[in-house]
N, C-alpha and C. Protein backbone atom coordinates (compact mmCIF):
# COMPACT_ATOMS: atom_id res chain seq x y z
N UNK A 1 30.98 -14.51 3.66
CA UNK A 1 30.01 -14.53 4.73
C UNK A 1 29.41 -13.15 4.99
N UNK A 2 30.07 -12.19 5.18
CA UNK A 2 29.85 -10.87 5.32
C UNK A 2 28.93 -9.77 3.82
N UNK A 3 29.15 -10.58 2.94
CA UNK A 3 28.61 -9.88 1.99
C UNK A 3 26.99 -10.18 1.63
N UNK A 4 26.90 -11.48 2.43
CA UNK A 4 25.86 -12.31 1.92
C UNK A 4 24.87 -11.65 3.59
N UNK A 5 25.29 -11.22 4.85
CA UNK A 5 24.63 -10.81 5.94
C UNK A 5 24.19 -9.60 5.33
N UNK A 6 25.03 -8.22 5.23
CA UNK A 6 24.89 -7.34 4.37
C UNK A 6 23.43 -7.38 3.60
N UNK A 7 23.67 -8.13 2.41
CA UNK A 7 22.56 -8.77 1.43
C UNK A 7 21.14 -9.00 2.37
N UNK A 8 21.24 -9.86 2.89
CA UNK A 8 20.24 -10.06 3.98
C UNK A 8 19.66 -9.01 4.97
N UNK A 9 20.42 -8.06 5.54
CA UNK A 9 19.94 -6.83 6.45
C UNK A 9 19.39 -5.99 5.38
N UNK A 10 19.86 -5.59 4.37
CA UNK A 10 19.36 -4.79 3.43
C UNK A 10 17.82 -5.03 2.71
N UNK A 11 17.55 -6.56 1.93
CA UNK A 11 16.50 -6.97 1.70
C UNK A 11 15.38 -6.54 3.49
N UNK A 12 15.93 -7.34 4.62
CA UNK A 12 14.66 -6.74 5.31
C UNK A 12 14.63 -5.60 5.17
N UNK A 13 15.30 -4.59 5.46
CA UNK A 13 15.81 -3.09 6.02
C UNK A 13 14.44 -2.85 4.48
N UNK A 14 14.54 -2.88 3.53
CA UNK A 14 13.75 -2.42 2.81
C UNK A 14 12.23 -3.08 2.69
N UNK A 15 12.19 -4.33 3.67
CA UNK A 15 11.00 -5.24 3.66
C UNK A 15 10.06 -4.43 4.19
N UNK A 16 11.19 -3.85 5.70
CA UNK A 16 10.60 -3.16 6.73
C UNK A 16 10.01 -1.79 6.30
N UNK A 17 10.58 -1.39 5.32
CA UNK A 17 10.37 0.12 4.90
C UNK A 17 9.34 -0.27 4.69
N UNK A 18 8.93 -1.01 3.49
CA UNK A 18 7.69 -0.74 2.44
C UNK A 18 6.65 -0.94 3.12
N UNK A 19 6.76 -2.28 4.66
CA UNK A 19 5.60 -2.28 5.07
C UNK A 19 5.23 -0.96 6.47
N UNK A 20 6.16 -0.36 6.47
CA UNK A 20 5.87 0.94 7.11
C UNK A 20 4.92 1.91 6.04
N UNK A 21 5.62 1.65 4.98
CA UNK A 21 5.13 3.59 4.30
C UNK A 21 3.37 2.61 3.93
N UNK A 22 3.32 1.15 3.51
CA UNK A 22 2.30 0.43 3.41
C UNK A 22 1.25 1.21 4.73
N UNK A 23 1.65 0.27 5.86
CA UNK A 23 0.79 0.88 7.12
C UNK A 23 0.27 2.66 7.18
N UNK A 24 1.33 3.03 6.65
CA UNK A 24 1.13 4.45 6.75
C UNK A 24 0.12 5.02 5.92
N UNK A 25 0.18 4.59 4.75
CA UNK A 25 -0.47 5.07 3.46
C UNK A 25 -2.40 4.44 3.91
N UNK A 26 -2.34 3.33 4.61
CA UNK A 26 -3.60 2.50 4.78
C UNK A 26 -4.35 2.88 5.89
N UNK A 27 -3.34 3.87 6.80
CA UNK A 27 -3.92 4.33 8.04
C UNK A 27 -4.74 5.46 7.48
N UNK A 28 -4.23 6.54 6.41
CA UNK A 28 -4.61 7.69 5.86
C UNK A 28 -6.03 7.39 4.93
N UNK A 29 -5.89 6.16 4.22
CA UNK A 29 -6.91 5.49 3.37
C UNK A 29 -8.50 5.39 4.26
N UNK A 30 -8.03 4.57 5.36
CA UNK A 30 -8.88 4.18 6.33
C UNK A 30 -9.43 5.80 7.18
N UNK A 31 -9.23 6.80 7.37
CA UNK A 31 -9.20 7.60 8.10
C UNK A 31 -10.47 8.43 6.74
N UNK A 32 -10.27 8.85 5.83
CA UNK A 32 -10.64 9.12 4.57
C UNK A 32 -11.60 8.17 4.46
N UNK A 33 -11.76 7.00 4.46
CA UNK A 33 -13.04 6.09 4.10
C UNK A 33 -13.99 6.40 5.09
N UNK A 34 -13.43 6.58 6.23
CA UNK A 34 -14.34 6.47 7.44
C UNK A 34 -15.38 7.27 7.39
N UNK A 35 -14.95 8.42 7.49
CA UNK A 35 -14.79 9.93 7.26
C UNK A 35 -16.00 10.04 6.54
N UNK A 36 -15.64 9.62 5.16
CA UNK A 36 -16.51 9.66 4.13
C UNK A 36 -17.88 8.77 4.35
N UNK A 37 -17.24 7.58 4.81
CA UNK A 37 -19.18 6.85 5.26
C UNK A 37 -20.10 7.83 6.27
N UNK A 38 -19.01 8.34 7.66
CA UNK A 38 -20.13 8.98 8.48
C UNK A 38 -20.64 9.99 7.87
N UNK A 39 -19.98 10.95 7.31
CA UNK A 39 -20.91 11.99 6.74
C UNK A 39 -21.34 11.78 5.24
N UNK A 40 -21.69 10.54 4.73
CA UNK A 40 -22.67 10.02 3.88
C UNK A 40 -22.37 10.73 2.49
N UNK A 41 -20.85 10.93 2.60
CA UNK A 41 -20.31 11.65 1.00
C UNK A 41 -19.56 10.19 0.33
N UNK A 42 -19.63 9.46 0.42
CA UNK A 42 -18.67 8.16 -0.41
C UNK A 42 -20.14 7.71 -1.37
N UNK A 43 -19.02 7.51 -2.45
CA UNK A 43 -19.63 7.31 -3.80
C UNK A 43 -19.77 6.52 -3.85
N UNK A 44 -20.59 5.58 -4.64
CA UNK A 44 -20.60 3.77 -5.49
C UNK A 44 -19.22 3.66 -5.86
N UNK A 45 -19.02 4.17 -6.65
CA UNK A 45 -17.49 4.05 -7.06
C UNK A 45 -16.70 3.57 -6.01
N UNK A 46 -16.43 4.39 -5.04
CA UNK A 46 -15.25 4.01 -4.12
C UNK A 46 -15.46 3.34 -3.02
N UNK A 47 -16.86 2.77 -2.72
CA UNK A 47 -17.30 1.53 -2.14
C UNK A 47 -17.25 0.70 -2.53
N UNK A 48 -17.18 0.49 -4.01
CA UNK A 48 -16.88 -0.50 -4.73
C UNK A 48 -15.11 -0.65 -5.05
N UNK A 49 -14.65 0.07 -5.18
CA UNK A 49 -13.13 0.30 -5.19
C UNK A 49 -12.77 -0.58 -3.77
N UNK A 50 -13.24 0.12 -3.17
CA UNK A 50 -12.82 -0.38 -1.72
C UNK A 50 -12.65 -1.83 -1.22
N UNK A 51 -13.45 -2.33 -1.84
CA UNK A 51 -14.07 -4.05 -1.57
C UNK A 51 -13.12 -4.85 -2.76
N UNK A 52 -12.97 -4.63 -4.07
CA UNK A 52 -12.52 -5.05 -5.00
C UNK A 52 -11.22 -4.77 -5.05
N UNK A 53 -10.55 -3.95 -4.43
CA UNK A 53 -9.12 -3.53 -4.53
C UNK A 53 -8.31 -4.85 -3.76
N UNK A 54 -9.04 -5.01 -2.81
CA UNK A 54 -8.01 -5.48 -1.46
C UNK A 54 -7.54 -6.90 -2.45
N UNK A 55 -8.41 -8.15 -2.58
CA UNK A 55 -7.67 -9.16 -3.63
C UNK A 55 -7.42 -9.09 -4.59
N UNK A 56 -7.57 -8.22 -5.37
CA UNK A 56 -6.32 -8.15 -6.46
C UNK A 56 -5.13 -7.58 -6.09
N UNK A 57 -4.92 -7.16 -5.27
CA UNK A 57 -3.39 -6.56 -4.64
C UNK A 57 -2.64 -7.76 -4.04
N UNK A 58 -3.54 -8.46 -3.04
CA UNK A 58 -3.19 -9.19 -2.57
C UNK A 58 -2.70 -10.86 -3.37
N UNK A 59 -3.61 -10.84 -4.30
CA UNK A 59 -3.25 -11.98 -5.28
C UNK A 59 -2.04 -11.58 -6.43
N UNK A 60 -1.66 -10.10 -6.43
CA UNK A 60 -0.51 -9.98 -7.14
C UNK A 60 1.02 -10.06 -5.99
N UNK A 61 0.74 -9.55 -4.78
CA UNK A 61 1.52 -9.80 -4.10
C UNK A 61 1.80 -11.39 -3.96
N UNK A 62 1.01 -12.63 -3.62
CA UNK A 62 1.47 -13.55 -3.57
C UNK A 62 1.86 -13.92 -4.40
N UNK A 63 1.52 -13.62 -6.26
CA UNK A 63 2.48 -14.16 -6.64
C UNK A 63 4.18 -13.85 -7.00
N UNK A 64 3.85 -12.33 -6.63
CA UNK A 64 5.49 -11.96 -6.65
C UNK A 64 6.36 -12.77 -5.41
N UNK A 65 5.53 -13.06 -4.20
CA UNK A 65 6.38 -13.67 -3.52
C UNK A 65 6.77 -14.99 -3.81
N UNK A 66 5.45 -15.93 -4.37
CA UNK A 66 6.21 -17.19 -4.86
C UNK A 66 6.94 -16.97 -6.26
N UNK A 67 7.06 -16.01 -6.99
CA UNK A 67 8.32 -16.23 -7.81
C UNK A 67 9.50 -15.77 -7.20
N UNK A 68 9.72 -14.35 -6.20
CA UNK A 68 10.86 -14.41 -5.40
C UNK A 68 11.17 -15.73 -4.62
N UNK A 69 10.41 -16.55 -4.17
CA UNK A 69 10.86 -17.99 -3.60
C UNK A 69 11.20 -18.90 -4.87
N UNK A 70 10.82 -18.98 -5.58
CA UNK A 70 11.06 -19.92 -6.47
C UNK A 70 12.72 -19.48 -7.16
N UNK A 71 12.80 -17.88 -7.36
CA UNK A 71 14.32 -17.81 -7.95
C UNK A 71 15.34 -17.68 -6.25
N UNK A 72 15.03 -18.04 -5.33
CA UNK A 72 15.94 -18.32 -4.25
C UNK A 72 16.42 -16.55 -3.73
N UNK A 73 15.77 -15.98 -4.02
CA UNK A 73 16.05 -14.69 -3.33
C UNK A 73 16.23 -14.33 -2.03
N UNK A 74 15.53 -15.08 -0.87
CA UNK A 74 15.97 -14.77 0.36
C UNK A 74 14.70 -14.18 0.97
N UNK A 75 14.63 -14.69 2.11
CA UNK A 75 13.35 -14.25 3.09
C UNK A 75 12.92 -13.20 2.88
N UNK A 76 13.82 -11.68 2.79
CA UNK A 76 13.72 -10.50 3.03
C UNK A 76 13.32 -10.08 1.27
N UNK A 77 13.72 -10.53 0.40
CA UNK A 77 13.19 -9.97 -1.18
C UNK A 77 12.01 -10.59 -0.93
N UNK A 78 11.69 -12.05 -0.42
CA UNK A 78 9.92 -12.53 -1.00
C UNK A 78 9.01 -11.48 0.17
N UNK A 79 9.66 -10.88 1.41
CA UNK A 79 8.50 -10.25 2.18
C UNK A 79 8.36 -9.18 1.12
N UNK A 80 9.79 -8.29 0.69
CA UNK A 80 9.48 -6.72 -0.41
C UNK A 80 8.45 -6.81 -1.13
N UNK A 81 8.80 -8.65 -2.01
CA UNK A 81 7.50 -8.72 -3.21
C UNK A 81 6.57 -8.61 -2.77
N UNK A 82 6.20 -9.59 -1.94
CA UNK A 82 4.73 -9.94 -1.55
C UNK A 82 3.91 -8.13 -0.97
N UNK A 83 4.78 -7.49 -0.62
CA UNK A 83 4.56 -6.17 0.23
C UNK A 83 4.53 -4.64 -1.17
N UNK A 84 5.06 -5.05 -1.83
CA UNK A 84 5.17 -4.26 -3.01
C UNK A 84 3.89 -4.14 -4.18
N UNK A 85 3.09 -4.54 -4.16
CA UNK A 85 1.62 -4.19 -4.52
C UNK A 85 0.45 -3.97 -3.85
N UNK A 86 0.90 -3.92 -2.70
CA UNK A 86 -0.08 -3.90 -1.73
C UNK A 86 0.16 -2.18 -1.33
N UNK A 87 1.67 -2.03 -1.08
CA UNK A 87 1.84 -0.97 -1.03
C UNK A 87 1.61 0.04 -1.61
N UNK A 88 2.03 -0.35 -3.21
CA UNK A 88 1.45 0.60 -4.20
C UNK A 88 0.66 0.97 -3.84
N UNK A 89 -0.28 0.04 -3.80
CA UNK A 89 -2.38 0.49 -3.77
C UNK A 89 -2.75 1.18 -2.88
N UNK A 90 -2.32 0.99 -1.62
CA UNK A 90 -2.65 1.68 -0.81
C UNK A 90 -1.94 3.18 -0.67
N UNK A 91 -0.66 3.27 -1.34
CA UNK A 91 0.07 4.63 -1.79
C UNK A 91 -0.87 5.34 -2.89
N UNK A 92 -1.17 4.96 -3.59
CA UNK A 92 -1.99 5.35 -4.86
C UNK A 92 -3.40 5.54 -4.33
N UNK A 93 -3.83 5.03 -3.65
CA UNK A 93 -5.68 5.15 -2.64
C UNK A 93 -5.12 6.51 -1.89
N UNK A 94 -4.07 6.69 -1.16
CA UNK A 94 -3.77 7.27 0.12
C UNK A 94 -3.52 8.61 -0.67
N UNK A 95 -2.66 8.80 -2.25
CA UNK A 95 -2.56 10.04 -2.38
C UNK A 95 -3.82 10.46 -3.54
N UNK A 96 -4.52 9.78 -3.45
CA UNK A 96 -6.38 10.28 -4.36
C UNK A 96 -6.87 10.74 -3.48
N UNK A 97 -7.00 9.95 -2.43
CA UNK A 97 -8.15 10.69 -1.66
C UNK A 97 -7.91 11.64 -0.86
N UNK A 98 -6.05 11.87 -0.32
CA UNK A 98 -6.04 13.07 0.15
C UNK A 98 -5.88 13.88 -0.75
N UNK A 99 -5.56 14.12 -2.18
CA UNK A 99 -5.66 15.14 -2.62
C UNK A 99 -7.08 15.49 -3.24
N UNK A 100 -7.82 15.02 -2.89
CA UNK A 100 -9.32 15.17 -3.35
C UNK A 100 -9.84 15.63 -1.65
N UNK A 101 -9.97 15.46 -0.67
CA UNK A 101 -9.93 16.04 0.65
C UNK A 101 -9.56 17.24 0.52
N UNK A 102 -8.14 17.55 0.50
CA UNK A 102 -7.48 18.69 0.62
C UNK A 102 -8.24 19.73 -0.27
N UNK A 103 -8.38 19.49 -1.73
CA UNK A 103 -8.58 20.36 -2.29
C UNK A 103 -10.28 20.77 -1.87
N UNK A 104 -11.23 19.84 -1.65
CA UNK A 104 -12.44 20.18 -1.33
C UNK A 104 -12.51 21.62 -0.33
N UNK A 105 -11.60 21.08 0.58
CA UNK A 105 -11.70 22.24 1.50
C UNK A 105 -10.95 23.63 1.56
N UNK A 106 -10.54 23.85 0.51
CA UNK A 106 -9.71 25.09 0.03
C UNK A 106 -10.45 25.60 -0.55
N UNK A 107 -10.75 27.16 0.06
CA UNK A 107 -11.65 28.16 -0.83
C UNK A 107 -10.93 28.79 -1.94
N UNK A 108 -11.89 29.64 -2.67
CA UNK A 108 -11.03 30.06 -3.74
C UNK A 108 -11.00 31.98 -3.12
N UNK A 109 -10.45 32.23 -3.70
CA UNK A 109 -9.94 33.90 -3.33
C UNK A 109 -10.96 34.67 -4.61
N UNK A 110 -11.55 35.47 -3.85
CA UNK A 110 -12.13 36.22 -4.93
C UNK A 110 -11.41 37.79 -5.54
């Protein structure tokens, strides 16, 4: 009984993580997009990134979650799956564009 609660706190405990550092990474994304529309520096590229990203993340997440449901994994592994490409993307968006930010605004030393 105890090993299998364990099992269970842990899957959320990490459900919960991913959709934290998720939120986190999407708040930074969003802050950076914004940013970039008002002062009229966002590219075709990443307006188009922007629009096209969101369902394919989202259509790989659902299906990791219906194969975590289908092999009986437990509430807390199908939220990780389903949360685990979404996260990526928005981890991978969140550290491009701040390191493309950051560096813009760093002068060079003469």
């Amino acid at each position: 009984m105890y090993p299998d609660m364990m099992k269970a706190a842990v899957e959320w405990q990490r459900a919960t993580m991913a959709g934290a550092r998720m939120m986190i990474s999407a708040g930074t994304v969003i802050q950076v997009r914004v940013a970039q529309m008002a002062m009229g520096t966002m590219k075709p590229v990443e307006a188009t990134r922007m629009v096209f990203e969101k369902p394919s993340a989202f259509m790989r997440g659902t299906e990791a979650a219906m194969r975590a449901m289908a092999g009986h994994k437990g509430y807390g592994a199908v939220m990780e799956a389903a949360l685990a490409p979404i996260e990526a993307s928005a981890g991978a968006n969140a550290r491009r564009l701040s390191s493309k930010t950051l560096t813009k605004g760093k002068r060079r030393r003469s």
